[in-house]
Protein backbone atom coordinates (compact mmCIF):
# COMPACT_ATOMS: atom_id res chain seq x y z
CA UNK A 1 20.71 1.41 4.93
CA UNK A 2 18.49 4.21 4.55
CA UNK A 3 15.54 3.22 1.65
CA UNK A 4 15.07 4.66 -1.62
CA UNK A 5 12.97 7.40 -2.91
CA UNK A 6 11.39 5.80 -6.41
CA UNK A 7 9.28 8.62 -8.67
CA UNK A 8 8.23 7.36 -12.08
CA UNK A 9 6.73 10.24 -14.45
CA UNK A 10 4.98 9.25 -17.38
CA UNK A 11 6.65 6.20 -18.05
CA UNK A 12 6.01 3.80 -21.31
CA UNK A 13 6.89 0.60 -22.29
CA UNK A 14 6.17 -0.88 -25.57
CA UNK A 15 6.72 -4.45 -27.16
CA UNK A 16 6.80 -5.98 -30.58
CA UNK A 17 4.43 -9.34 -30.69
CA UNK A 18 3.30 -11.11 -33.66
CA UNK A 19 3.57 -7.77 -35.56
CA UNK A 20 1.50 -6.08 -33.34
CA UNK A 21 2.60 -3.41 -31.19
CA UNK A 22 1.71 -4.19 -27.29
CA UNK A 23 1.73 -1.92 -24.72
CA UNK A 24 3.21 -2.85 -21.31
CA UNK A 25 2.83 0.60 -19.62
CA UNK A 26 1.21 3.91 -20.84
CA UNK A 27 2.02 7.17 -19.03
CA UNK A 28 2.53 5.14 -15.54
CA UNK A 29 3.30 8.30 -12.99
CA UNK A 30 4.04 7.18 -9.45
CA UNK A 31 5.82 8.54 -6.16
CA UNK A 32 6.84 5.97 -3.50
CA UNK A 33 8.29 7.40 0.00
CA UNK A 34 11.67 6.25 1.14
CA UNK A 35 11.14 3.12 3.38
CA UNK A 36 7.33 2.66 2.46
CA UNK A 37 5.95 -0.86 1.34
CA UNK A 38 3.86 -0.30 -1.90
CA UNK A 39 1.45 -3.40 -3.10
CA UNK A 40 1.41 -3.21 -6.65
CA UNK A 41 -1.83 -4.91 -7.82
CA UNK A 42 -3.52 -5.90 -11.59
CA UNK A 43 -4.57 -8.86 -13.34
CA UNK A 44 -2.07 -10.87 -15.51
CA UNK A 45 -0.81 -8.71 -17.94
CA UNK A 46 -1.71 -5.46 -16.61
CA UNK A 47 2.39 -4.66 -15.92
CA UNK A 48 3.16 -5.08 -13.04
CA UNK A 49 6.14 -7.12 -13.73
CA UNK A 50 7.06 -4.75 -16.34
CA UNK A 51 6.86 -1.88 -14.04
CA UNK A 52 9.18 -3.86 -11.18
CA UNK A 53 11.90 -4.34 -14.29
CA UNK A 54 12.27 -1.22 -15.39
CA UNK A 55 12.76 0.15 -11.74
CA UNK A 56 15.23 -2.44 -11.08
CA UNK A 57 16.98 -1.61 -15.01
CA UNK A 58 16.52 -5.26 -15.54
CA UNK A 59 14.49 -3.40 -18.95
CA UNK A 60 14.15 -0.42 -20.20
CA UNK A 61 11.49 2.09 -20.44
CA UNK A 62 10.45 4.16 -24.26
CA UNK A 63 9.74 7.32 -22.37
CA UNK A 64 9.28 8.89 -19.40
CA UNK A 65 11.95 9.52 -16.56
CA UNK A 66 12.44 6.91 -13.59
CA UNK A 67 14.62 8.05 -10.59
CA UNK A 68 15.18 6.13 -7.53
CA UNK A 69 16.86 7.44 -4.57
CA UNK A 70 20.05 9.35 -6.23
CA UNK A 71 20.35 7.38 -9.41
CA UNK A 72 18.16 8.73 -12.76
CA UNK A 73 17.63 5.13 -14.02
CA UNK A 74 16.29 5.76 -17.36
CA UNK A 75 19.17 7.50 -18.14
CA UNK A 76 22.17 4.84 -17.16
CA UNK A 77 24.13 3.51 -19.52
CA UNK A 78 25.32 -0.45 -19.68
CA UNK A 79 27.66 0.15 -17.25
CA UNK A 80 26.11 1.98 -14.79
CA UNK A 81 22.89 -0.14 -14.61
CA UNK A 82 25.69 -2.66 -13.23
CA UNK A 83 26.30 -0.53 -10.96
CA UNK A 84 22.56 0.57 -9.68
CA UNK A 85 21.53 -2.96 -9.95
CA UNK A 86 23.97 -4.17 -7.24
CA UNK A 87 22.42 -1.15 -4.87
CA UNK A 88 19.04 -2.72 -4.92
CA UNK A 89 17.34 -6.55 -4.25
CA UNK A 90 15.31 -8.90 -6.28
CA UNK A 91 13.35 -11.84 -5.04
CA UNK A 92 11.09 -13.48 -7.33
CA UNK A 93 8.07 -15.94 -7.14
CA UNK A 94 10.72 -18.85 -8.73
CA UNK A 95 13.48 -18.93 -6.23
CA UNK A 96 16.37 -19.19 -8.33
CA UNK A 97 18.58 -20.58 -6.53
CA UNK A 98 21.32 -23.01 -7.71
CA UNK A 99 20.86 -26.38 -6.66
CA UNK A 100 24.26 -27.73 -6.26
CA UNK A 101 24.79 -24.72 -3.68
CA UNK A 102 24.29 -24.79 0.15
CA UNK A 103 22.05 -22.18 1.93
CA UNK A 104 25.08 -19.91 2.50
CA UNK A 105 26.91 -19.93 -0.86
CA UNK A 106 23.42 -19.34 -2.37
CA UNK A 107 23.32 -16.12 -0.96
CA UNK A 108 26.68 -14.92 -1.14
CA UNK A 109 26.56 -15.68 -4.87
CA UNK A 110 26.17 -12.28 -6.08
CA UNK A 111 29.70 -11.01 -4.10
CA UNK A 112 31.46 -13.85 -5.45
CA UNK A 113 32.72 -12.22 -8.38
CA UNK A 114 33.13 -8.94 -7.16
CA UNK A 115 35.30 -7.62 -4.77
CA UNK A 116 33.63 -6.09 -1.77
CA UNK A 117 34.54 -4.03 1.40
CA UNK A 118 32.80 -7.41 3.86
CA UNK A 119 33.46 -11.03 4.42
CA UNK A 120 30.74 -11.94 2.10
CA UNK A 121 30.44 -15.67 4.09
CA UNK A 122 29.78 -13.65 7.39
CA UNK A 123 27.25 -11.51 5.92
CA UNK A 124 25.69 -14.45 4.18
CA UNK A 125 25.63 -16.35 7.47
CA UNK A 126 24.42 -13.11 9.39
CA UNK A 127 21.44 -12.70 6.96
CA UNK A 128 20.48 -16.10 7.37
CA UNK A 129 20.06 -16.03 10.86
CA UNK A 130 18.29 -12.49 9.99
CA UNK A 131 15.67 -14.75 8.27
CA UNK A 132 15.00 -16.93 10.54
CA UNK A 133 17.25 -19.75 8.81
CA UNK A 134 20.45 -19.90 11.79
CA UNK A 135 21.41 -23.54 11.85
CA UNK A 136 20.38 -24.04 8.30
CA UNK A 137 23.33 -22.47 6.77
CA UNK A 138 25.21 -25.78 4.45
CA UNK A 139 21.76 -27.22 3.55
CA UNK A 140 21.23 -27.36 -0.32
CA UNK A 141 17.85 -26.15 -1.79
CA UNK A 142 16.53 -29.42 -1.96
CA UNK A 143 16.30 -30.05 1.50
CA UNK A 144 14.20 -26.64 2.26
CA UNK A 145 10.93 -26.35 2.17
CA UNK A 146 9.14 -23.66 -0.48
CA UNK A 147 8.72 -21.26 2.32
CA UNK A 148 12.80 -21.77 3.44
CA UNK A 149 13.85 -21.21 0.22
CA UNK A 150 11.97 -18.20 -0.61
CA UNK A 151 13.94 -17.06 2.61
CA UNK A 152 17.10 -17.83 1.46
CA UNK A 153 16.54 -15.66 -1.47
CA UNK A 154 15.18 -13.23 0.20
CA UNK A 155 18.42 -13.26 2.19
CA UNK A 156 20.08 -13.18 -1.37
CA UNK A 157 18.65 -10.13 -2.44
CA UNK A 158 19.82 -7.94 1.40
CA UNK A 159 23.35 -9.02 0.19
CA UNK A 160 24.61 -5.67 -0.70
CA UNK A 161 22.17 -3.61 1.70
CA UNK A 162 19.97 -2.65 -0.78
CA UNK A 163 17.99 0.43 -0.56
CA UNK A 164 14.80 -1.10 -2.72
CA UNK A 165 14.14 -4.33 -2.38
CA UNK A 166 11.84 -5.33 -5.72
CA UNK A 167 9.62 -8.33 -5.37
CA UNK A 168 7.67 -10.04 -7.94
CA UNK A 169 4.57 -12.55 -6.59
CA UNK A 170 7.05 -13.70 -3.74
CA UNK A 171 4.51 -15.12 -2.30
CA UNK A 172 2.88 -16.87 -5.14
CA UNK A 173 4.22 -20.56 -4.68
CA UNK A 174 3.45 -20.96 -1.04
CA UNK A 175 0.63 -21.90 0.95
CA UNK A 176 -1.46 -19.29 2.65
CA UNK A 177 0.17 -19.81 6.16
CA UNK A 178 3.51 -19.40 4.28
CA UNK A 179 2.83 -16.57 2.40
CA UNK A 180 2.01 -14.54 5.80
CA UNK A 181 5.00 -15.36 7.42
CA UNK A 182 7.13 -14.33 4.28
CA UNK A 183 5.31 -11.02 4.20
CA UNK A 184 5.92 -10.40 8.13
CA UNK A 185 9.21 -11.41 7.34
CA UNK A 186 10.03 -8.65 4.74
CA UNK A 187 7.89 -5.59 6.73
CA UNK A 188 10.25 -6.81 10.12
CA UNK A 189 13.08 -6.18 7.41
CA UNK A 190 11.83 -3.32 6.18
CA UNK A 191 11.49 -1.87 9.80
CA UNK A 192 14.66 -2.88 10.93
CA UNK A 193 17.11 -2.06 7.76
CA UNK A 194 14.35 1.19 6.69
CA UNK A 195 14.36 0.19 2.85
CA UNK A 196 11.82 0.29 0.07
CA UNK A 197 9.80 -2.36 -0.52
CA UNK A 198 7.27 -3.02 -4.21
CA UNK A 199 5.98 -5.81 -4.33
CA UNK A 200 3.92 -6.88 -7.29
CA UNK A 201 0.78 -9.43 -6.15
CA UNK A 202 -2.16 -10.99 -7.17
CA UNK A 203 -2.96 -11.92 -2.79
CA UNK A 204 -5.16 -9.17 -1.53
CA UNK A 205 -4.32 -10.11 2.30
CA UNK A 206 -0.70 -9.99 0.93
CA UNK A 207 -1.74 -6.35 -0.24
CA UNK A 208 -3.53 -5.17 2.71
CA UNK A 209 -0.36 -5.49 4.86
CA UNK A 210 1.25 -2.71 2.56
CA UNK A 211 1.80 0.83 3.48
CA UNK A 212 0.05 1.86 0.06
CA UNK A 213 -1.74 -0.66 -2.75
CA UNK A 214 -1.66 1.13 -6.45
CA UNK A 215 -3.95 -1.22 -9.28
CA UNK A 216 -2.62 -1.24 -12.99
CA UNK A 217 -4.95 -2.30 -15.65
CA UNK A 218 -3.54 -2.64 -19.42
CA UNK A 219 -0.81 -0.99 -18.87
CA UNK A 220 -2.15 1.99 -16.99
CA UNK A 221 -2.24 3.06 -13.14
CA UNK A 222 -6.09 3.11 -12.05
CA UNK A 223 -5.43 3.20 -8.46
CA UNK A 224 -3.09 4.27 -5.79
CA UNK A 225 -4.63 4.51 -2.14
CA UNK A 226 -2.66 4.55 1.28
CA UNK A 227 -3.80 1.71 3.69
CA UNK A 228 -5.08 2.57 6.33
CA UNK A 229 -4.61 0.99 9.65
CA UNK A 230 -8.05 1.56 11.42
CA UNK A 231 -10.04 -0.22 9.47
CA UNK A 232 -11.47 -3.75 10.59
CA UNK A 233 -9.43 -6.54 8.92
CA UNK A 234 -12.48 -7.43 6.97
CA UNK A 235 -13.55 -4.11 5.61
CA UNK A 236 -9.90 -3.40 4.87
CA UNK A 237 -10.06 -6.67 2.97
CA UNK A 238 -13.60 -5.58 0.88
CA UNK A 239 -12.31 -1.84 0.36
CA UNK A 240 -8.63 -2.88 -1.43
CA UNK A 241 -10.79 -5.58 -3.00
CA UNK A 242 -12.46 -3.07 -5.12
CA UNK A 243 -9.11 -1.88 -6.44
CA UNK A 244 -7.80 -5.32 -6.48
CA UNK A 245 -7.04 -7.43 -9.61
């Protein structure tokens, strides 16, 4: 599956709270590559979970145009969002998966109620084993640790060969050890099925392994730099720690 081009043009996103009028994102303009992995940085509330929702038309924007790959997202109606949504992945810092399910009917709970041109218990069992998890494949949630489960919905979200994959703090339950291993884990994805990867994180070493790391602050884009992969690990680390959160 060939990845996504995403282009955002002076997006906004506005919310009603205790009579007050918040703003979410203001004038956010952004170009990602096809098959890039984009860090998006910013302290709590700065929008970066905003921005990953209206991408994935899980909300939607006030103004501004959003178009990823051939689909002009802030322009779908109900119906078609359906349809755009089941084109691209979500994995989340919560795993969300449901508890009473194994490993493999976790992930091929998105095709159940849909028909679709695969056996969606081969793909979910292929996908496993993609992440790492062969062997694994009838043990419930509970039985997993943090860093298994986060690859079972990881696994989740490749379901329908998505060409974005959106992920919000994925790594922001696990241990340090953990987190680097889920991060390799989605760039060896990324390299093998070429899709588009944002991630939204507070983990600078999480954001250094990124293509490109972009900083929002109230609502606004401060920062977008490519990484660069010359640099010493720790100068890399001081450099995207000025643009960090």
């Amino acid at each position: 599956m060939d990845g996504f081009r995403v282009e955002l043009d002076g997006v906004w996103r506005r919310f009603e709270s205790a009579g007050q009028t918040v703003t979410a994102l203001a004038d956010v303009s952004l170009s990602l590559d096809a098959g890039t992995v984009v860090a998006v940085t910013g302290p709590s509330g700065s929008g970066k979970s905003t921005l990953l929702h209206v991408v994935g038309a899980m909300d939607a924007a006030d103004e501004g145009r959003i178009q990823v790959g051939d689909f002009l997202v802030s322009e779908l109606d109900r119906r078609a969002q359906v349809t755009y949504r089941r084109r691209i992945g979500f994995v989340f810092q919560r795993f969300h998966l449901l508890p009473a399910l194994t490993s493999l009917d976790n992930v091929a709970a998105p095709a159940l109620p849909h028909r679709v041109p695969f056996d969606k218990h081969e793909r979910a069992r292929a996908l496993l084993a993609a992440v790492g998890l062969a062997g694994r494949e009838h043990e419930v949630p509970t039985r997993l640790s943090g860093g298994e489960q986060q690859r079972v919905a990881i696994a989740r979200a490749l379901l329908n060969e998505p060409g974005l994959l959106l992920a919000d703090e994925p790594t922001g339950n696990l241990d340090s050890e953990t987190a680097a291993e889920i991060v390799q884990l989605l760039l060896d994805l990324r390299a093998e099925r070429g899709m588009t990867i944002v991630l939204a994180t507070h983990n600078l070493q999480v954001a250094a392994r990124c293509d490109r790391v972009v900083r929002l602050q109230d609502g606004r884009l401060l920062d977008d730099v490519e990484v660069p992969r010359t640099e010493p690990p720790e100068e890399l680390l001081e450099r995207i720690g000025r643009i960090g959160p």
